[in-house]
N, C-alpha and C. Protein backbone atom coordinates (compact mmCIF):
# COMPACT_ATOMS: atom_id res chain seq x y z
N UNK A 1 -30.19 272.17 53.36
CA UNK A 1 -30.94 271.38 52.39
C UNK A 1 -30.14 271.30 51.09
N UNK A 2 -29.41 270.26 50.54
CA UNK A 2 -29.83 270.07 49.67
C UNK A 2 -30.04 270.51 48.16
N UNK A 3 -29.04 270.98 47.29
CA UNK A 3 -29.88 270.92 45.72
C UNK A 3 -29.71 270.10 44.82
N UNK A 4 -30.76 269.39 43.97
CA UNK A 4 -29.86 268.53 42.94
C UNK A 4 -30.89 269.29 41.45
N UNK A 5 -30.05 269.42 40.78
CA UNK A 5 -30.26 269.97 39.48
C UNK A 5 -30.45 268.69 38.82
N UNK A 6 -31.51 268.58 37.58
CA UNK A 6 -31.73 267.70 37.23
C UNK A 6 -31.00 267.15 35.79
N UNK A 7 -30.20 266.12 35.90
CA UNK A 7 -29.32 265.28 34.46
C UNK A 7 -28.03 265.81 34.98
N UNK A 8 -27.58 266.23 36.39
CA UNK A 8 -26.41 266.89 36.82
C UNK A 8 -25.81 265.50 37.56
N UNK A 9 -24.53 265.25 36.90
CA UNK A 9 -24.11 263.78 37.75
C UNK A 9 -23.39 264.59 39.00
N UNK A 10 -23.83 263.87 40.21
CA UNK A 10 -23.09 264.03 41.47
C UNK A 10 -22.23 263.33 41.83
N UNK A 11 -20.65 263.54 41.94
CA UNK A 11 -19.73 263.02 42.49
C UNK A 11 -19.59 262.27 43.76
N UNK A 12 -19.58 261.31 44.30
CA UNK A 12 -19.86 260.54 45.43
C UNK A 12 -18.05 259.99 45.90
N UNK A 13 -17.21 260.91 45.07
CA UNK A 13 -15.71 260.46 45.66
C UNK A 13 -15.18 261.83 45.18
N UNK A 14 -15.04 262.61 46.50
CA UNK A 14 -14.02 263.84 46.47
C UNK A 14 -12.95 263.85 45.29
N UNK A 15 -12.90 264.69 44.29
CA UNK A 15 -12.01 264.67 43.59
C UNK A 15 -11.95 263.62 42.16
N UNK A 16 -12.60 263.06 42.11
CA UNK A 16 -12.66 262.40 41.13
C UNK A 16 -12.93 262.89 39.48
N UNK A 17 -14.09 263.97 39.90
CA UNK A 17 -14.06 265.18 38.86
C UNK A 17 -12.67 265.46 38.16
N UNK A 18 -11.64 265.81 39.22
CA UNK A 18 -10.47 266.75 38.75
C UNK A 18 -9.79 265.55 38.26
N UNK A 19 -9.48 264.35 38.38
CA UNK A 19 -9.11 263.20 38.01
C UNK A 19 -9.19 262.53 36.80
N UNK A 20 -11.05 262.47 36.64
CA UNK A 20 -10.99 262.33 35.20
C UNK A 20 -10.99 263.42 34.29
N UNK A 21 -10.74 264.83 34.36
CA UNK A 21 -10.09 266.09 34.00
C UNK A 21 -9.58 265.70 33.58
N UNK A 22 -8.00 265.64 34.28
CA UNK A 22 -6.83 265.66 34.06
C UNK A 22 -6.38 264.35 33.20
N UNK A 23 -7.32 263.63 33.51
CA UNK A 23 -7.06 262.49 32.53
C UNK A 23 -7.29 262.30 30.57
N UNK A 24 -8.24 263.25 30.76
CA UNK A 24 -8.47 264.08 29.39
C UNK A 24 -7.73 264.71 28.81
N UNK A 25 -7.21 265.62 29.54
CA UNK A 25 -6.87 266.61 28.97
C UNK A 25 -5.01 265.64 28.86
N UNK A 26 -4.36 264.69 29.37
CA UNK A 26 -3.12 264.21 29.45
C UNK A 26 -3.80 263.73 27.92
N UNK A 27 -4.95 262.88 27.94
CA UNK A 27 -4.85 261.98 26.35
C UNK A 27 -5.07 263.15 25.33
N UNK A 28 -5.51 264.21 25.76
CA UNK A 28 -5.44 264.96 24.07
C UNK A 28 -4.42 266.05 23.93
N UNK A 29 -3.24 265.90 24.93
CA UNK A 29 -2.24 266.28 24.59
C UNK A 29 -1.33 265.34 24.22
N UNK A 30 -1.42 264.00 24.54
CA UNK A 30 -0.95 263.14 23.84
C UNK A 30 -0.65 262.79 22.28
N UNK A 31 -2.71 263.12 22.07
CA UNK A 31 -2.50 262.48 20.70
C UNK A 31 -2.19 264.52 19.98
N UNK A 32 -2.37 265.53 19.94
CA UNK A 32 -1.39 266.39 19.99
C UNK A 32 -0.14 266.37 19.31
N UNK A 33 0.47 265.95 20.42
CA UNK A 33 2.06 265.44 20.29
C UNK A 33 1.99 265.02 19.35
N UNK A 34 1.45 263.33 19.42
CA UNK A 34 1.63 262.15 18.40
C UNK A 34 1.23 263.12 16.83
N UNK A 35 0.39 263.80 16.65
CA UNK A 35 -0.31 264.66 15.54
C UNK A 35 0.89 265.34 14.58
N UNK A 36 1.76 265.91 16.06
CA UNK A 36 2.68 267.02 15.05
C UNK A 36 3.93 266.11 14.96
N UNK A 37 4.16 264.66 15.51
CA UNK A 37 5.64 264.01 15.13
C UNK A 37 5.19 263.76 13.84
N UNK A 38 4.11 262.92 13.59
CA UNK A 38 3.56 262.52 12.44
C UNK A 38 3.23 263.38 11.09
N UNK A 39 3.09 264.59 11.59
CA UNK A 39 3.51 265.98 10.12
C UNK A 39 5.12 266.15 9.87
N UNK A 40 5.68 266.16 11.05
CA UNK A 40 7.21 266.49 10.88
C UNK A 40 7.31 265.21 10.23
N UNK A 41 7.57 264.11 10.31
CA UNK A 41 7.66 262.77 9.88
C UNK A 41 7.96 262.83 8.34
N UNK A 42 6.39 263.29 7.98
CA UNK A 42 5.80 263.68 6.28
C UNK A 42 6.54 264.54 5.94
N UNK A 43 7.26 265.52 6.83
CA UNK A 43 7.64 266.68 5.82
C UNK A 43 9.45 266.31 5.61
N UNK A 44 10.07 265.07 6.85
CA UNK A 44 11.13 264.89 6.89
C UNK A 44 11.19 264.19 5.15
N UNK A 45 10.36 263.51 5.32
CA UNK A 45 10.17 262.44 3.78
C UNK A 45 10.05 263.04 3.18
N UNK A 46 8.90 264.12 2.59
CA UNK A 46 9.49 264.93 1.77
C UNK A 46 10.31 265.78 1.83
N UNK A 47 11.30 266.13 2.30
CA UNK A 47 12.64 266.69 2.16
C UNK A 47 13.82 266.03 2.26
N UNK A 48 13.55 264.64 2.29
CA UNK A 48 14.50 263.24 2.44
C UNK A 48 15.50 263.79 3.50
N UNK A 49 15.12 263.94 4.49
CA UNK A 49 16.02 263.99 5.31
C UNK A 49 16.34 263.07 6.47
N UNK A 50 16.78 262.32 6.20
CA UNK A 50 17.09 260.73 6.51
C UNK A 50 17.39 261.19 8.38
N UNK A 51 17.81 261.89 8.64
CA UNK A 51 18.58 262.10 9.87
C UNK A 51 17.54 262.83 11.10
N UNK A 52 16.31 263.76 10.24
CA UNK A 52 15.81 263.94 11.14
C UNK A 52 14.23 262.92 10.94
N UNK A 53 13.92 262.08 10.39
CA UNK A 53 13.06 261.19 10.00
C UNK A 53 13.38 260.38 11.17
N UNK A 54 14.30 259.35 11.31
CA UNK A 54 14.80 258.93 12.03
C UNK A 54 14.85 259.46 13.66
N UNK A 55 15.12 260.90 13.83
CA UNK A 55 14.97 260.72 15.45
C UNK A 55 13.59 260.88 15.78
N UNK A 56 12.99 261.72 14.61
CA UNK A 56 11.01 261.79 14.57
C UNK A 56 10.87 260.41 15.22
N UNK A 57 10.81 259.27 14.14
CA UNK A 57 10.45 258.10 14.24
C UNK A 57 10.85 257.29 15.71
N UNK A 58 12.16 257.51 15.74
CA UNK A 58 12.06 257.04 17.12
C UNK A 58 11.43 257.69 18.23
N UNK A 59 11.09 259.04 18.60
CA UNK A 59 10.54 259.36 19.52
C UNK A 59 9.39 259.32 19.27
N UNK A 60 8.53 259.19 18.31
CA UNK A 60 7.35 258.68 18.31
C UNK A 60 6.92 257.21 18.58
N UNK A 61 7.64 256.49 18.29
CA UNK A 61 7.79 255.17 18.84
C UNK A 61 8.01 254.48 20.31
N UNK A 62 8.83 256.00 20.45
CA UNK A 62 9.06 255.83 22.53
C UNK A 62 8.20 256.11 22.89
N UNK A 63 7.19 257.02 22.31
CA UNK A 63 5.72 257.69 23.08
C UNK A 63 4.87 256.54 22.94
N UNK A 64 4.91 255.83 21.77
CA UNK A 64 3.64 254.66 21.73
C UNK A 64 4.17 253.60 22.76
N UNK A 65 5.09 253.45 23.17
CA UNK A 65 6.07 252.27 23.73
C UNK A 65 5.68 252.60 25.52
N UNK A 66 5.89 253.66 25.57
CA UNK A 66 5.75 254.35 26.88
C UNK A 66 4.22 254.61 27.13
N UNK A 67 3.43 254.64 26.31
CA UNK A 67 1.88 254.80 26.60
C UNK A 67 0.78 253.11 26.57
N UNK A 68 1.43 252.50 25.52
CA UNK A 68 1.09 250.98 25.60
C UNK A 68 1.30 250.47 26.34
N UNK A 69 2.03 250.59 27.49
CA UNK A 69 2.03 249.82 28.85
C UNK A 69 1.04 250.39 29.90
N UNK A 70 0.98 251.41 29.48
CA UNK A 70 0.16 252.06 30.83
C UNK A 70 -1.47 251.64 30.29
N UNK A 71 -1.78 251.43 29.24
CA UNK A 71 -3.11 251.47 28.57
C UNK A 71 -3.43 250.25 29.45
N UNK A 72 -4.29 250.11 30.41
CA UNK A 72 -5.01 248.75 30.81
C UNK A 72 -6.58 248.56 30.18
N UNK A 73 -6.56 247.63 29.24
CA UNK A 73 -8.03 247.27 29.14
C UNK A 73 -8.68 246.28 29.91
N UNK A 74 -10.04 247.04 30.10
CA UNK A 74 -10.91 246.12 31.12
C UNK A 74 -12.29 245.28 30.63
């Protein structure tokens, strides 16, 4: 028999749970990431350091570049 607990959503596709998990937990290590390029960024500027501003900036730019394609809106 049977239990259903009540306001408990039941999964009706094996695995899907762990799916949208993992899908969470990828976007808030994302924005994470994006969090601490964007302090290093601030602190490159204030310490004018032209050289590491610059590779900040670009690899933060490859992460938005590399994540904007995958973003499908529906």
């Amino acid at each position: 028999m049977k239990k259903y607990l009540l306001n408990s959503p039941q999964s009706e596709v094996p695995g899907i749970d762990s799916l949208f998990a993992e899908m969470i937990l990828d976007k808030a290590l994302l924005t994470f990431r994006k969090e601490q390029l964007e302090q290093k960024i601030d602190q490159s500027l204030r310490d004018r350091n032209k050289e590491e501003f610059l590779r900040l900036t670009e690899e933060l730019n490859q992460i938005r570049k590399d994540h904007e394609e995958k973003d499908v809106t529906v």
